[in-house]
C-alpha atoms as a PDB file:
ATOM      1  CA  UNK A   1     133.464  22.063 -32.785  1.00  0.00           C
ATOM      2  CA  UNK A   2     134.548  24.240 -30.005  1.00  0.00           C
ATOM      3  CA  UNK A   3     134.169  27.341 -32.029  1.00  0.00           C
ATOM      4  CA  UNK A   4     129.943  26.027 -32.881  1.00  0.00           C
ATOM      5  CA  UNK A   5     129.326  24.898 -29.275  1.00  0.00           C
ATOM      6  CA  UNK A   6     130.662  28.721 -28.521  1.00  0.00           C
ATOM      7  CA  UNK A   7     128.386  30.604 -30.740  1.00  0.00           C
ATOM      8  CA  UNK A   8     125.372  28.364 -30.028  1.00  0.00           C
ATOM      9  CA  UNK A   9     126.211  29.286 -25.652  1.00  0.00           C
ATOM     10  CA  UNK A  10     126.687  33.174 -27.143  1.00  0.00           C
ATOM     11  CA  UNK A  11     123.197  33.004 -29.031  1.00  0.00           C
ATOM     12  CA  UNK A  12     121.664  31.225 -25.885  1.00  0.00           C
ATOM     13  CA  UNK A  13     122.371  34.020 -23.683  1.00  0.00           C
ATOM     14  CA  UNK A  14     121.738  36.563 -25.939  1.00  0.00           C
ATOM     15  CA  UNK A  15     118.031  35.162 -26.905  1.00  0.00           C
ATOM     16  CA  UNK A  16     117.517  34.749 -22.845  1.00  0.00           C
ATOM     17  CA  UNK A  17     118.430  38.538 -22.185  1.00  0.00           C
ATOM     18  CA  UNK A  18     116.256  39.560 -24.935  1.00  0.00           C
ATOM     19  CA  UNK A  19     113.639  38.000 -22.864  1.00  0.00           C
ATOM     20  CA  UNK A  20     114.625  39.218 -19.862  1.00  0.00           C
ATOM     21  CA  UNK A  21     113.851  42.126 -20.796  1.00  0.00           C
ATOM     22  CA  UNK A  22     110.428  41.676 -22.216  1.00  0.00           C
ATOM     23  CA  UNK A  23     109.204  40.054 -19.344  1.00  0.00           C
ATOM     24  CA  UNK A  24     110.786  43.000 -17.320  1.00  0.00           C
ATOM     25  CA  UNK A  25     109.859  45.893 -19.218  1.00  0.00           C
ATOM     26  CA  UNK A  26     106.294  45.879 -17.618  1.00  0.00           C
ATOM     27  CA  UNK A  27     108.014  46.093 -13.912  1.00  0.00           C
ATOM     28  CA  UNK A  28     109.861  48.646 -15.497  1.00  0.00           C
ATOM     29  CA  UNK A  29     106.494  50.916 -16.860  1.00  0.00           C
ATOM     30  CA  UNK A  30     105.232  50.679 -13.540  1.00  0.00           C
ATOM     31  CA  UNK A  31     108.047  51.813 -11.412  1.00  0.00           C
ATOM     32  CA  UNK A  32     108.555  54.709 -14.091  1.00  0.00           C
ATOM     33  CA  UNK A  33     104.780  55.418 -14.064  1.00  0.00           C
ATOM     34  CA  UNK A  34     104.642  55.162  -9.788  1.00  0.00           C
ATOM     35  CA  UNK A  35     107.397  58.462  -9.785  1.00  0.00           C
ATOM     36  CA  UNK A  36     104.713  60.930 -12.112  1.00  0.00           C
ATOM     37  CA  UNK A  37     101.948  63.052 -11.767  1.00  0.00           C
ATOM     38  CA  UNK A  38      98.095  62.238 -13.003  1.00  0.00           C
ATOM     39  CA  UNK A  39      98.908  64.134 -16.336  1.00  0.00           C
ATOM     40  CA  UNK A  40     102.232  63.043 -17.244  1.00  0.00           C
ATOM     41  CA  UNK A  41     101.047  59.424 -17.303  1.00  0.00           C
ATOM     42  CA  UNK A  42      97.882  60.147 -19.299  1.00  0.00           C
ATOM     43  CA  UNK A  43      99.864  62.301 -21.379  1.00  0.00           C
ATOM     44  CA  UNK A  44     102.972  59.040 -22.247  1.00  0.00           C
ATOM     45  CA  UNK A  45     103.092  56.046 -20.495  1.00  0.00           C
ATOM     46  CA  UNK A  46     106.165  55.107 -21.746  1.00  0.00           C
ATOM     47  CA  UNK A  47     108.069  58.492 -21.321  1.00  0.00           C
ATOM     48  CA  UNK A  48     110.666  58.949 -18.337  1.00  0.00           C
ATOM     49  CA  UNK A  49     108.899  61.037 -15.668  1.00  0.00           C
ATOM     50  CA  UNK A  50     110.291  64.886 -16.009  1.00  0.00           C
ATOM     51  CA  UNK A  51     110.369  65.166 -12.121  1.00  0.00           C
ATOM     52  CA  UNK A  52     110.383  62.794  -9.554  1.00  0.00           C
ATOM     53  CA  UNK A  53     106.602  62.836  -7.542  1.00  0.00           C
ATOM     54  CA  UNK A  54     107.873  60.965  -4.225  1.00  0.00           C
ATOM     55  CA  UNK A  55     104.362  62.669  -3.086  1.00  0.00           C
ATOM     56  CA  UNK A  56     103.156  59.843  -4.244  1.00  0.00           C
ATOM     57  CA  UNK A  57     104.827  57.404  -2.257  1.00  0.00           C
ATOM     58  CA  UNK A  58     103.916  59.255   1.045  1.00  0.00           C
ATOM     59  CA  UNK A  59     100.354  59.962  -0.232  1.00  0.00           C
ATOM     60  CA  UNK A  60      99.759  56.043  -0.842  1.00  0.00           C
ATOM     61  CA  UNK A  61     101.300  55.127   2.536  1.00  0.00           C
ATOM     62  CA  UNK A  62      99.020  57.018   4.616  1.00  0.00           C
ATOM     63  CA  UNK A  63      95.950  56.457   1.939  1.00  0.00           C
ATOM     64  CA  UNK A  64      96.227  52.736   2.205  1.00  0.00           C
ATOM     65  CA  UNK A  65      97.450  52.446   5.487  1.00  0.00           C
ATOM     66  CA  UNK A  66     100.421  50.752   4.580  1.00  0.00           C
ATOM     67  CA  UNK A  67     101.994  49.353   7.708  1.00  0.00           C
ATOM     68  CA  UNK A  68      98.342  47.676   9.170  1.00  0.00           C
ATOM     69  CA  UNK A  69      98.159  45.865   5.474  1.00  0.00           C
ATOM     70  CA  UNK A  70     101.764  45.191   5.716  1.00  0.00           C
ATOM     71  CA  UNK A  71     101.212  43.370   8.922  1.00  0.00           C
ATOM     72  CA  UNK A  72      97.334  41.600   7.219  1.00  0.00           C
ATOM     73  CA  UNK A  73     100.251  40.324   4.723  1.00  0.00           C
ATOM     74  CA  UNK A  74     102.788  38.471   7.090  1.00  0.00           C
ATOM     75  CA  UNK A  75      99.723  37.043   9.239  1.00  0.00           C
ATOM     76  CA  UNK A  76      98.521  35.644   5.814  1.00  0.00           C
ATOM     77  CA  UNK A  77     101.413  34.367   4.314  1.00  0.00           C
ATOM     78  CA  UNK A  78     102.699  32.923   7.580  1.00  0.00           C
ATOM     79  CA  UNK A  79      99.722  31.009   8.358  1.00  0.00           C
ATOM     80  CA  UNK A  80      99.579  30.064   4.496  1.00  0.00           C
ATOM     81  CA  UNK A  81     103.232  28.975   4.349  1.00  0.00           C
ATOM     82  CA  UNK A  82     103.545  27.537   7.952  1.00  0.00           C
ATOM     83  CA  UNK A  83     100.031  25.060   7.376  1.00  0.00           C
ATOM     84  CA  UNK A  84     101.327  24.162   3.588  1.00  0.00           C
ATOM     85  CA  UNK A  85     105.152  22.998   4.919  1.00  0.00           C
ATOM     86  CA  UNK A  86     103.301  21.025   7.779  1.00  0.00           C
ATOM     87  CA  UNK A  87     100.575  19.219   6.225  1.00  0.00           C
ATOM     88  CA  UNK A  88     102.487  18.365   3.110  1.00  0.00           C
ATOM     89  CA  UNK A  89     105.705  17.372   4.227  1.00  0.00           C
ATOM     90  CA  UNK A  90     103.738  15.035   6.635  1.00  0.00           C
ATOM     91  CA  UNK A  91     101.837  13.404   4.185  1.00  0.00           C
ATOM     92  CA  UNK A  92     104.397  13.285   1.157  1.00  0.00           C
ATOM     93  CA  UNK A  93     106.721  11.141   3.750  1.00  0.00           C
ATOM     94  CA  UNK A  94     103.909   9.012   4.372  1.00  0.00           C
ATOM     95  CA  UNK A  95     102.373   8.262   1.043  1.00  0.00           C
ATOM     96  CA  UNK A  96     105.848   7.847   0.129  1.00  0.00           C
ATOM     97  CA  UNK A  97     106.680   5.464   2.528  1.00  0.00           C
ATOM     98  CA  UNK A  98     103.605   3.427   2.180  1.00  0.00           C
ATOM     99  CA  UNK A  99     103.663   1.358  -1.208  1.00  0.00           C
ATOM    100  CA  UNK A 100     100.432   0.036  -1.550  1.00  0.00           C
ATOM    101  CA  UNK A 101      98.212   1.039  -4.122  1.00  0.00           C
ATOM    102  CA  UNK A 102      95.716   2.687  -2.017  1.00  0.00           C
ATOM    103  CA  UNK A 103      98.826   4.983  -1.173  1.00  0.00           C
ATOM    104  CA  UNK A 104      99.235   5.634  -5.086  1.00  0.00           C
ATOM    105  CA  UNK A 105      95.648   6.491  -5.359  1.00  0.00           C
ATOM    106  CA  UNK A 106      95.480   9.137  -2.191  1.00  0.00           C
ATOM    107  CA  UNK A 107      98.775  10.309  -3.723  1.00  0.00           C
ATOM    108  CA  UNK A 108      97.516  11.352  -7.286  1.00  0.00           C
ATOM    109  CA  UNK A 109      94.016  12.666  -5.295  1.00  0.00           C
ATOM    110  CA  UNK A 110      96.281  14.939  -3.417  1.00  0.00           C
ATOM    111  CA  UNK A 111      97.730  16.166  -6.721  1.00  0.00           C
ATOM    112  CA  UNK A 112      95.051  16.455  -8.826  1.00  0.00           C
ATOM    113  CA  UNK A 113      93.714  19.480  -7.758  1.00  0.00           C
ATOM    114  CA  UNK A 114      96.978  21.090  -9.481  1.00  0.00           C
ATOM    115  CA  UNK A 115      95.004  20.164 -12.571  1.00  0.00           C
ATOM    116  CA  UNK A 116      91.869  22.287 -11.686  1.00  0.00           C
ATOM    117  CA  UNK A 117      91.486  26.294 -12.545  1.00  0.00           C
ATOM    118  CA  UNK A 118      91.080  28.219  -9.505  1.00  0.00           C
ATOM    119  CA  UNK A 119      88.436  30.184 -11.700  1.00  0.00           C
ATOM    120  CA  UNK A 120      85.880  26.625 -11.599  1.00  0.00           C
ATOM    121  CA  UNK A 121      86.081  26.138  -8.083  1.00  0.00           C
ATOM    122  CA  UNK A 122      85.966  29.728  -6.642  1.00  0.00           C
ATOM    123  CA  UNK A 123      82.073  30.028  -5.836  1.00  0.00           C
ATOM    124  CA  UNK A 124      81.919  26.688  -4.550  1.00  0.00           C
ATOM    125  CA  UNK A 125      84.988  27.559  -2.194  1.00  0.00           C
ATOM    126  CA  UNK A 126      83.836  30.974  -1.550  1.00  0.00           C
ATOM    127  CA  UNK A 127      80.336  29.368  -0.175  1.00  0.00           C
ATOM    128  CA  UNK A 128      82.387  27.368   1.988  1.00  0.00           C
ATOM    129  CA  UNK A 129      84.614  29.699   3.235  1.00  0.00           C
ATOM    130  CA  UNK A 130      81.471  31.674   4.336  1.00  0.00           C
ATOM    131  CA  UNK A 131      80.298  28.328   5.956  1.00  0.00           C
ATOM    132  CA  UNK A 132      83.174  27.485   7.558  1.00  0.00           C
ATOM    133  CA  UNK A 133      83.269  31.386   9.337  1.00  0.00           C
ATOM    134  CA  UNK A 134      86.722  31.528   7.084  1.00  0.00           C
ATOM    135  CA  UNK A 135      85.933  34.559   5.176  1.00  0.00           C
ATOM    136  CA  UNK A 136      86.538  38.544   5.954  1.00  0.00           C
ATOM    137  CA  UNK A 137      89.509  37.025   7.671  1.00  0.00           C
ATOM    138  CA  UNK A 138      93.089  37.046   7.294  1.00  0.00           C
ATOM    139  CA  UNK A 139      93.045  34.238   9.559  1.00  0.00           C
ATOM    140  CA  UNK A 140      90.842  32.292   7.399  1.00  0.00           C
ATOM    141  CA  UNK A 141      92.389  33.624   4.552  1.00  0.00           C
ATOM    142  CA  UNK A 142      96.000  32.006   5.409  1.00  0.00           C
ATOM    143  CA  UNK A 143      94.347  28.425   6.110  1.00  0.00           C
ATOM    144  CA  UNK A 144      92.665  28.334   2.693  1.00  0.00           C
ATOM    145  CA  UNK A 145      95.816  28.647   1.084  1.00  0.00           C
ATOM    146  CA  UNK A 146      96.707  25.145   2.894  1.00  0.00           C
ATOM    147  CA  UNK A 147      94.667  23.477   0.107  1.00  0.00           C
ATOM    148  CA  UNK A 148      95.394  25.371  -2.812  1.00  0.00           C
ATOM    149  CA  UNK A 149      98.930  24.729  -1.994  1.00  0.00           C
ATOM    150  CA  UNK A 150      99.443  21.534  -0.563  1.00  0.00           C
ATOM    151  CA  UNK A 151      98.629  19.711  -4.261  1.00  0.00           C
ATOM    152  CA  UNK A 152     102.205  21.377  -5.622  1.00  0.00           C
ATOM    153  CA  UNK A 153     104.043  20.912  -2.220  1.00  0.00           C
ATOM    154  CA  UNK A 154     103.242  17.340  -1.919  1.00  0.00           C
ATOM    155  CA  UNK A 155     104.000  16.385  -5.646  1.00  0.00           C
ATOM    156  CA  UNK A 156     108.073  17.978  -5.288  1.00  0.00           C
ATOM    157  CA  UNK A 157     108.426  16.587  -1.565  1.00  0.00           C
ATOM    158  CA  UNK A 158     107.117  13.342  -2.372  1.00  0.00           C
ATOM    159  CA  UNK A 159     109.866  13.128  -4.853  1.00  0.00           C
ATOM    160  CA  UNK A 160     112.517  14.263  -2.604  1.00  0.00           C
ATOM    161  CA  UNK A 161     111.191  11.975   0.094  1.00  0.00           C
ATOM    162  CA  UNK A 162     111.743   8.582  -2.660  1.00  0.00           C
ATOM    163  CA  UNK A 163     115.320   9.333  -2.646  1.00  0.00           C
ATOM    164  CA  UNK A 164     115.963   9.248   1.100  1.00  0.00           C
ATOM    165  CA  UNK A 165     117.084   5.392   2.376  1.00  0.00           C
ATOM    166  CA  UNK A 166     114.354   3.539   4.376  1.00  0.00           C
ATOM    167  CA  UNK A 167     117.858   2.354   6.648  1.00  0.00           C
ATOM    168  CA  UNK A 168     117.642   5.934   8.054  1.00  0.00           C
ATOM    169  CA  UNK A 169     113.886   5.218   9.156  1.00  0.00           C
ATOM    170  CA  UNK A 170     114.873   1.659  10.290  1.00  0.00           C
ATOM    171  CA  UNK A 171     117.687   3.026  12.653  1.00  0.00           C
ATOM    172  CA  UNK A 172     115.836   5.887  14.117  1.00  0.00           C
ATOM    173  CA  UNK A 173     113.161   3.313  15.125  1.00  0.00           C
ATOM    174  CA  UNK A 174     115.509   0.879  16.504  1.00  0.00           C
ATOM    175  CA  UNK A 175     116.949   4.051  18.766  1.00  0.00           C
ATOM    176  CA  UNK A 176     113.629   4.745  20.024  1.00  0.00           C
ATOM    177  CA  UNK A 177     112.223   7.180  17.777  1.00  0.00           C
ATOM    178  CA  UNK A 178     108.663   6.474  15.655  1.00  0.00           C
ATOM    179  CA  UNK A 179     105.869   8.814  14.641  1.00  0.00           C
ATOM    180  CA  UNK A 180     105.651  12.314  14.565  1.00  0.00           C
ATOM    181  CA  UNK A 181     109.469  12.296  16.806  1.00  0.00           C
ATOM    182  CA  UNK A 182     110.753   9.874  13.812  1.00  0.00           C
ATOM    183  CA  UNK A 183     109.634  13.041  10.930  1.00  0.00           C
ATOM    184  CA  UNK A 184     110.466  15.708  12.861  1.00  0.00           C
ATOM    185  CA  UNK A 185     113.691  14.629  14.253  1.00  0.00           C
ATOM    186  CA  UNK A 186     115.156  12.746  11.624  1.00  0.00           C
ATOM    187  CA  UNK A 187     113.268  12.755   8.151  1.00  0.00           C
ATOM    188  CA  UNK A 188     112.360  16.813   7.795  1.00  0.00           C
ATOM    189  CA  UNK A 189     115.669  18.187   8.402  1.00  0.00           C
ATOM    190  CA  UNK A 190     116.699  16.299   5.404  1.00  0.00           C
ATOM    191  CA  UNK A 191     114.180  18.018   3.517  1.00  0.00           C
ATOM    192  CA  UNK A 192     115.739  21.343   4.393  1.00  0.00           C
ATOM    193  CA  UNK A 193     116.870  22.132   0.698  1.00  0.00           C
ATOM    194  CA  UNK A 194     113.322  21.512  -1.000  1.00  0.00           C
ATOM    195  CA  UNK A 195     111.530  23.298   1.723  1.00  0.00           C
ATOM    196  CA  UNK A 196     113.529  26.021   0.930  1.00  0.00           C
ATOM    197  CA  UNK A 197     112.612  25.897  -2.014  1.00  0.00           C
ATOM    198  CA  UNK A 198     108.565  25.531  -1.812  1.00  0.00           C
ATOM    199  CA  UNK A 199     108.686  28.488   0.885  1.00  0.00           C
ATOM    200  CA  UNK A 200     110.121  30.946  -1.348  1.00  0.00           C
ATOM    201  CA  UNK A 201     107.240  30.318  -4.244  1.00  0.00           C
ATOM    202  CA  UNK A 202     104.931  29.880  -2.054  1.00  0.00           C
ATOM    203  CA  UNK A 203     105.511  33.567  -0.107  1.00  0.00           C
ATOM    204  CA  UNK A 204     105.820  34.662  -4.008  1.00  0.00           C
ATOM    205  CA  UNK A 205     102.904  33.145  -4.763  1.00  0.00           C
ATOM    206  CA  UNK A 206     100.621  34.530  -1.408  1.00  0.00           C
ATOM    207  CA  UNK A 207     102.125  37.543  -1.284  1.00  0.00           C
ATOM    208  CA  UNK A 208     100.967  38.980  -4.705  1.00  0.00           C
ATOM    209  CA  UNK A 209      98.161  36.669  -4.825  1.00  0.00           C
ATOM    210  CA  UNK A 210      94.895  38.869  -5.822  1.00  0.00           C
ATOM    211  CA  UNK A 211      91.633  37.007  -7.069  1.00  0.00           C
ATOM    212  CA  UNK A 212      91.715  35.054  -3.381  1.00  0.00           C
ATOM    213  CA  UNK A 213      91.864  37.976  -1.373  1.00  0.00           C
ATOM    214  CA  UNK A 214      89.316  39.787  -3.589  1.00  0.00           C
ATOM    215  CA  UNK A 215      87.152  37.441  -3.090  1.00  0.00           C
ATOM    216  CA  UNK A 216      87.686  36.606   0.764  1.00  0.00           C
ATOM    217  CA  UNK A 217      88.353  39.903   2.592  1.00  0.00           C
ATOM    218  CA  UNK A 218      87.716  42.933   0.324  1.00  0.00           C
ATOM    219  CA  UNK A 219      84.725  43.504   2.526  1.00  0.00           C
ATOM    220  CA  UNK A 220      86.377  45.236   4.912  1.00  0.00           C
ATOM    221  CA  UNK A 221      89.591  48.166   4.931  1.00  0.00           C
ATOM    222  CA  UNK A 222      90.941  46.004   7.902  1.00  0.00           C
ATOM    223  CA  UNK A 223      91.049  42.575   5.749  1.00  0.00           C
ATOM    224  CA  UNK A 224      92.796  43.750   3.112  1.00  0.00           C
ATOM    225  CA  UNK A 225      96.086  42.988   1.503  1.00  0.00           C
ATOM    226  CA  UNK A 226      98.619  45.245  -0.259  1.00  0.00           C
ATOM    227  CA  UNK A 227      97.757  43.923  -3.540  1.00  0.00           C
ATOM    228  CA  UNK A 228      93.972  44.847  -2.998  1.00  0.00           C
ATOM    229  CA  UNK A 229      94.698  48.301  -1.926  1.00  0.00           C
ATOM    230  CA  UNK A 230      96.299  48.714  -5.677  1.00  0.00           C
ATOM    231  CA  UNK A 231      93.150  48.079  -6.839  1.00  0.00           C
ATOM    232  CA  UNK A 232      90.787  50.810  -4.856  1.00  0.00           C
ATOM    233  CA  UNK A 233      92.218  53.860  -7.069  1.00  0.00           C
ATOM    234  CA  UNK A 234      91.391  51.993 -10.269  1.00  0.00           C
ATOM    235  CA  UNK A 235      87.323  53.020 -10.812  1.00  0.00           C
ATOM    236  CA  UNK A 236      84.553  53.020 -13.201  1.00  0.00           C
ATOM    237  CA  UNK A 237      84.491  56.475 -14.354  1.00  0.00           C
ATOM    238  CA  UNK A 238      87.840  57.896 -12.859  1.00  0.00           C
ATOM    239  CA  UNK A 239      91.205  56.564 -11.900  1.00  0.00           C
ATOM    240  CA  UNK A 240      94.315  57.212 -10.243  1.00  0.00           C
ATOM    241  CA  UNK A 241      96.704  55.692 -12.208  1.00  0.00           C
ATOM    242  CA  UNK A 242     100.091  57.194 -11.011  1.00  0.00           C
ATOM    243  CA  UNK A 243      98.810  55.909  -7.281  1.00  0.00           C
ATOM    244  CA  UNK A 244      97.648  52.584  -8.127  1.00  0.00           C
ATOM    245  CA  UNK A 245     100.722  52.044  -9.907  1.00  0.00           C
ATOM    246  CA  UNK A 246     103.078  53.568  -6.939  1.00  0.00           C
ATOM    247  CA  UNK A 247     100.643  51.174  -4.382  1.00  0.00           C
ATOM    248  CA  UNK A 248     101.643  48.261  -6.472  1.00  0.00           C
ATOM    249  CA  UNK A 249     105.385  48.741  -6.494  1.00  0.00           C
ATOM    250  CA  UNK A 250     104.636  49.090  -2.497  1.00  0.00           C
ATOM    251  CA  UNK A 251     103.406  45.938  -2.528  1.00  0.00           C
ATOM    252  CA  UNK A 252     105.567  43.319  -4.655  1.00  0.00           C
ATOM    253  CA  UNK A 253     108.653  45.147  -3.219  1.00  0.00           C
ATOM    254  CA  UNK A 254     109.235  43.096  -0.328  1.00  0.00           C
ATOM    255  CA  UNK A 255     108.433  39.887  -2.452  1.00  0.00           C
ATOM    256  CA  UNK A 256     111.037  40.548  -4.753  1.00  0.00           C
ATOM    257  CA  UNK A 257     113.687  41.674  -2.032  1.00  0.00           C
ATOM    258  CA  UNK A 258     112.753  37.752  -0.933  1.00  0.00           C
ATOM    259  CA  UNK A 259     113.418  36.298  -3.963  1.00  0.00           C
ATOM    260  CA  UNK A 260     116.675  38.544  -4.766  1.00  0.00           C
ATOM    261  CA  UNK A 261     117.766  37.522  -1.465  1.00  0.00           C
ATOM    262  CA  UNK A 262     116.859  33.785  -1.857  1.00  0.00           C
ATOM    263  CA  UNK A 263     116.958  32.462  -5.284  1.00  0.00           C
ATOM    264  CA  UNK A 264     119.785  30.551  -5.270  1.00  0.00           C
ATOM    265  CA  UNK A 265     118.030  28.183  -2.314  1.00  0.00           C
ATOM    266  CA  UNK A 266     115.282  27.579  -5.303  1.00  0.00           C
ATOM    267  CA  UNK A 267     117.781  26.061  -7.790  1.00  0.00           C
ATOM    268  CA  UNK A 268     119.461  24.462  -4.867  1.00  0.00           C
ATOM    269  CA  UNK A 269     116.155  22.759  -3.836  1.00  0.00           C
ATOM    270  CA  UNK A 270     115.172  21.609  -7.527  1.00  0.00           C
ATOM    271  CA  UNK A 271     118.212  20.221  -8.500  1.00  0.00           C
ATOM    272  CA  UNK A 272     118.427  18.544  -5.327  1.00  0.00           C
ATOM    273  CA  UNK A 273     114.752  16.817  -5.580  1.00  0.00           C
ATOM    274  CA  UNK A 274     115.358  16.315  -9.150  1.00  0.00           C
ATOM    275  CA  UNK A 275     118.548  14.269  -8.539  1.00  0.00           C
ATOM    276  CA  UNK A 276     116.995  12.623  -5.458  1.00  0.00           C
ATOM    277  CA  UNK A 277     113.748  12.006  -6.946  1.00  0.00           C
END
């Protein structure tokens, strides 16, 4: 028995490398592909480049001007992140504290829009966003991310929220402390772990995030975000491929130095909602 359960843990990791590396090997044409010259990646994509153009690096940087949509990407993805953690840890603690069944209805309305394509909605919201004074704005940009990810952020810290004793909430309000002083104080640094967790995918997710952007701020060089700027040397009758590739790998570096960094929080988080949930 030993011996089976062995070869079955052996065949497990061996079927999870193999797919490892199939989900890698496109991160792994690009950063190849970012190092050669206009020729030698119309000539083999797949080839190792037979010198090592860090031109292109330096040519991108100052093309794209790197550090202003470096800086268009933290404003973003801080207003994006910092809106998401407030709003739905706020009203995951209350729906989940609040068992009624108009609670239960506002709850699954709040997840719903999980359920919707982006791609159905994106005219409507794009309208809006126009409306609203929203758009050609990182600004704007970073507070319409508070509803496309609130739906995901409530549904895991609702979960966690269930598993945390109402005798905690009793005693805090017994010692004084009710409202927003009651969350804040007592309830959200409880929810450290999962925030954790819903920070790093979320800066993931709005980092690298392209049809959004495209649609909100590609009007303007000052709007735009790192993942847009791949996209100018890509055109209808010519492209730069070796440069759009090289601006790419310029722009999901720092989200996967995040994630490197930080990954363990995420399984810390999830199995920490999943056994308090």
């Amino acid at each position: 028995m030993k011996t089976k359960g062995k070869t079955g843990r052996i065949i497990i990791e061996i079927v999870m490398v193999i797919l490892s590396l199939i989900f890698l090997y496109p991160l792994f044409l690009t950063i190849i592909n970012s190092f050669k010259s206009f020729g030698e990646v119309m000539t083999d994509v797949i080839a190792l480049p037979k010198q090592l153009a860090f031109s292109n690096y330096a040519y991108v940087w100052q093309f794209i001007n790197y550090p202003k949509l470096f800086l268009n990407n933290i404003i973003i993805t801080s207003v994006g992140l910092l809106g998401i953690v407030f709003v739905s840890s706020i009203a995951a603690y209350k729906l989940a504290r609040t068992k009624t069944k108009l609670s239960g209805i506002l709850y699954f309305l709040c997840i719903m829009p999980m359920l919707i394509p982006f791609q159905s909605i994106m005219l409507t919201v794009l309208q809006m966003s126009k409306g609203l004074g929203l758009s050609e704005s990182t600004w704007g940009l970073g507070v319409l991310y508070w509803g496309f990810g609130a739906p995901l952020a409530v549904f895991i810290y609702h979960g966690f929220v269930k598993g945390i004793p109402m005798e905690i909430d009793e005693s805090a309000t017994i010692d004084g402390a009710s409202g927003f002083r009651l969350f804040f104080s007592v309830i959200f640094p409880l929810l450290k772990s999962v925030t954790t967790t819903i920070v790093i995918i979320d800066v993931m997710w709005i980092w690298n995030d392209f049809l959004l952007p495209l649609l909100m701020v590609n009007g303007s060089p000052d709007t735009k975000t790192l993942t847009l700027a791949a996209y100018t040397f890509v055109g209808q009758y010519t492209s730069d491929w070796q440069y759009a590739m090289t601006a790419m790998v310029m722009a999901v570096l720092p989200s996967i130095v995040v994630f490197i960094f930080l990954q363990k929080y995420i399984v810390k988080g999830v199995v920490a909602g999943a056994v308090k949930g």
